[in-house]
C-alpha atoms as a PDB file:
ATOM      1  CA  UNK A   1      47.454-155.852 117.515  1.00  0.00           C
ATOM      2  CA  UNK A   2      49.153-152.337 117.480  1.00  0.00           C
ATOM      3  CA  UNK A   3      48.111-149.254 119.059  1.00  0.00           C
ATOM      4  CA  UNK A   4      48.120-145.752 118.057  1.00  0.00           C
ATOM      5  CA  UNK A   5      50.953-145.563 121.015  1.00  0.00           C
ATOM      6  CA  UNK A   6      53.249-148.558 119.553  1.00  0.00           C
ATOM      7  CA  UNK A   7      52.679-147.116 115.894  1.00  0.00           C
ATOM      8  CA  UNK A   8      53.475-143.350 116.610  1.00  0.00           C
ATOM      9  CA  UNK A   9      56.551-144.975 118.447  1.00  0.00           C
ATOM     10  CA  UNK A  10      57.602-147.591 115.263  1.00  0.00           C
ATOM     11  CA  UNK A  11      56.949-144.356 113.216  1.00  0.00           C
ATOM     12  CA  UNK A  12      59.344-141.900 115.214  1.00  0.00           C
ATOM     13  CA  UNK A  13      61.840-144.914 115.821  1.00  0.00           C
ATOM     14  CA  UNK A  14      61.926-144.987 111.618  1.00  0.00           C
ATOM     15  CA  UNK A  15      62.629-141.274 111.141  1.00  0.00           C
ATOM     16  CA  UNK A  16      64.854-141.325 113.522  1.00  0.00           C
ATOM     17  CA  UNK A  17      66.891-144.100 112.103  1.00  0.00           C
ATOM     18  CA  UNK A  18      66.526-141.993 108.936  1.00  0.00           C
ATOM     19  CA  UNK A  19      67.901-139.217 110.331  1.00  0.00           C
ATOM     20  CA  UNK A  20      71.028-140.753 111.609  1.00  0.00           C
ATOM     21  CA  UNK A  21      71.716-142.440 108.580  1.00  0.00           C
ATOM     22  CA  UNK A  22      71.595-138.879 106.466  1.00  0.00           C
ATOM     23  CA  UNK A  23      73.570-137.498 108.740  1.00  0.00           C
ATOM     24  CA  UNK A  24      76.393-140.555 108.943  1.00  0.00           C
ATOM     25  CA  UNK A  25      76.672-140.687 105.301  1.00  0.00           C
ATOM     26  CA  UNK A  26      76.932-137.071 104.721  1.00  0.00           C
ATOM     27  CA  UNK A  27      79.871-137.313 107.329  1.00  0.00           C
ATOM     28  CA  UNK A  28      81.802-139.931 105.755  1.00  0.00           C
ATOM     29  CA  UNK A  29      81.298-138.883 102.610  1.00  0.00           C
ATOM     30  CA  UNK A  30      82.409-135.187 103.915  1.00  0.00           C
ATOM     31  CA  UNK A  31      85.406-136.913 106.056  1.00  0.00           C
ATOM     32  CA  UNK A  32      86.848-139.001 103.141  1.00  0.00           C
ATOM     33  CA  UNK A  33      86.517-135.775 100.542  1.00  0.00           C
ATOM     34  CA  UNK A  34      88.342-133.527 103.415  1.00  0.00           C
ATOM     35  CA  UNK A  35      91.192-136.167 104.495  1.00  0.00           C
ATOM     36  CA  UNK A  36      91.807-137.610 101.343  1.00  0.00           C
ATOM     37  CA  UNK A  37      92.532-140.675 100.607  1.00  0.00           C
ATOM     38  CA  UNK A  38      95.696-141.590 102.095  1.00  0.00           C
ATOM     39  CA  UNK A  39      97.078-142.983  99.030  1.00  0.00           C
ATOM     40  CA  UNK A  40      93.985-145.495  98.798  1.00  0.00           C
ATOM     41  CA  UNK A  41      92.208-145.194  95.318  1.00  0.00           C
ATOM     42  CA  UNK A  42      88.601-146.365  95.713  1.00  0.00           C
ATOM     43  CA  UNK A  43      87.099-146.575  91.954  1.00  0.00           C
ATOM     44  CA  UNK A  44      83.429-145.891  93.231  1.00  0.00           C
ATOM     45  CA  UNK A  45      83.972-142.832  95.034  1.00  0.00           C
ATOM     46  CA  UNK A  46      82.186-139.952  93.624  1.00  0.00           C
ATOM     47  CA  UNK A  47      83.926-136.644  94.761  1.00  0.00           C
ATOM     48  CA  UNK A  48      81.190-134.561  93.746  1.00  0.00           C
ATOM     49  CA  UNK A  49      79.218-136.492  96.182  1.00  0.00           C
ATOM     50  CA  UNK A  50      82.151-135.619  99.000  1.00  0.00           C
ATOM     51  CA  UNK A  51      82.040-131.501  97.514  1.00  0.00           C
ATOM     52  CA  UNK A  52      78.450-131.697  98.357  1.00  0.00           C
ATOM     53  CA  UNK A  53      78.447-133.406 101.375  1.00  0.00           C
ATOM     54  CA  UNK A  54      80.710-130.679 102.705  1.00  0.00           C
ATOM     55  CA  UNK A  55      78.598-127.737 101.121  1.00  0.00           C
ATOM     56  CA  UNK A  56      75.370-129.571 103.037  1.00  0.00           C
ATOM     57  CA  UNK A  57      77.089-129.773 106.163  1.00  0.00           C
ATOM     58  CA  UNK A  58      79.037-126.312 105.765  1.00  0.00           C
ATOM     59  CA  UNK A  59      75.660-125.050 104.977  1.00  0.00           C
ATOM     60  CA  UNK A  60      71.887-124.507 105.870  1.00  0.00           C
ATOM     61  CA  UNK A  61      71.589-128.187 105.095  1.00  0.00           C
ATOM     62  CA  UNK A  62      72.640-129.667 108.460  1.00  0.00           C
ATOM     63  CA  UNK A  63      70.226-127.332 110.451  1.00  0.00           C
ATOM     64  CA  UNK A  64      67.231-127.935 107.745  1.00  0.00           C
ATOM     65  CA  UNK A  65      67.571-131.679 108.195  1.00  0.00           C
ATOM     66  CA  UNK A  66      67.912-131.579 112.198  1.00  0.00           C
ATOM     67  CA  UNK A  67      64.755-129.717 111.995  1.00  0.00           C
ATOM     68  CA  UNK A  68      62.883-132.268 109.429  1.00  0.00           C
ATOM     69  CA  UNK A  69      63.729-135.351 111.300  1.00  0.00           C
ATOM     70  CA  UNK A  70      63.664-133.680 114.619  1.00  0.00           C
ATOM     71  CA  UNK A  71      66.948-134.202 116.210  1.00  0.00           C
ATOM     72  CA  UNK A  72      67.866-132.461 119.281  1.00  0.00           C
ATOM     73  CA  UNK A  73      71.853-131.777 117.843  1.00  0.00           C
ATOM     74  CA  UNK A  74      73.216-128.535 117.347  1.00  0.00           C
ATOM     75  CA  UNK A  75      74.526-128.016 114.332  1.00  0.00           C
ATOM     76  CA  UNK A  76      77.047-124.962 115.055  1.00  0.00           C
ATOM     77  CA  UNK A  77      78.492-127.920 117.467  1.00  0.00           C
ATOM     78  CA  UNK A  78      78.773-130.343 115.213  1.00  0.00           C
ATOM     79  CA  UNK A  79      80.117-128.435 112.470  1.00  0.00           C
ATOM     80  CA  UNK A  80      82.887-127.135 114.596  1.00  0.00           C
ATOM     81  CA  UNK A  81      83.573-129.962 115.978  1.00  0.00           C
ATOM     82  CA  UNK A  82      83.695-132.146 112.190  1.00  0.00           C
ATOM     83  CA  UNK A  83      85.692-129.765 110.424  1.00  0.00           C
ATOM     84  CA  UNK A  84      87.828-129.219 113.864  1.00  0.00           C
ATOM     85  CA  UNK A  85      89.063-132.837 113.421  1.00  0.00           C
ATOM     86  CA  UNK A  86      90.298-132.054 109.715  1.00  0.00           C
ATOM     87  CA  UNK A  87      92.131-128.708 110.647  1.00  0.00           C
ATOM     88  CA  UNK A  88      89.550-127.069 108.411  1.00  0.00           C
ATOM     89  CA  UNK A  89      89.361-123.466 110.462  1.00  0.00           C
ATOM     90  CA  UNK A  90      88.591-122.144 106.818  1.00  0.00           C
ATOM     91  CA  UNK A  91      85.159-124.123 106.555  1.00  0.00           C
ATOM     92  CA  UNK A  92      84.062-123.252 110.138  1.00  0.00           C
ATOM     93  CA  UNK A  93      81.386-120.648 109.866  1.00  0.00           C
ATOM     94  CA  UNK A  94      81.885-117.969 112.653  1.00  0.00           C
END
């Protein structure tokens, strides 16, 4: 039998795992749009989906969804840090 303990905790585990899987796919998504493709064609790939995965990271979207599934990252640092990788000085916010 569950308690209100082990439910609140299977409930924060789930949004947490939510969370991180937002945030993963909106940084491969944003990684594959920004590096290209290397000369790899992938029929599936949408690269709207990549243009808007970079607008929602470059944007108030990262901090909006840190703050909905409330995850202690900082979004400044990970934005510099993504679009550091890439050589993308142009997308980092200052």
């Amino acid at each position: 039998m569950q308690t209100d303990t082990d439910s609140s905790l299977t409930c924060v585990m789930f949004m947490n795992t939510l969370g991180l899987s937002i945030l993963v796919d909106a940084l491969k998504s944003s990684a594959y749009f920004l590096n290209g493709s290397n000369g790899i064609k992938i029929r599936r790939y949408n690269y709207s989906v990549g243009s808007s995965s970079v607008a929602f990271i470059q944007g108030t979207g990262l901090e909006l969804m840190l703050q909905t599934y409330h995850m202690e990252y900082d979004a400044d640092e990970l934005r510099t840090n993504f679009f550091s990788l890439f050589h993308k000085r142009e997308y980092i916010q200052s």
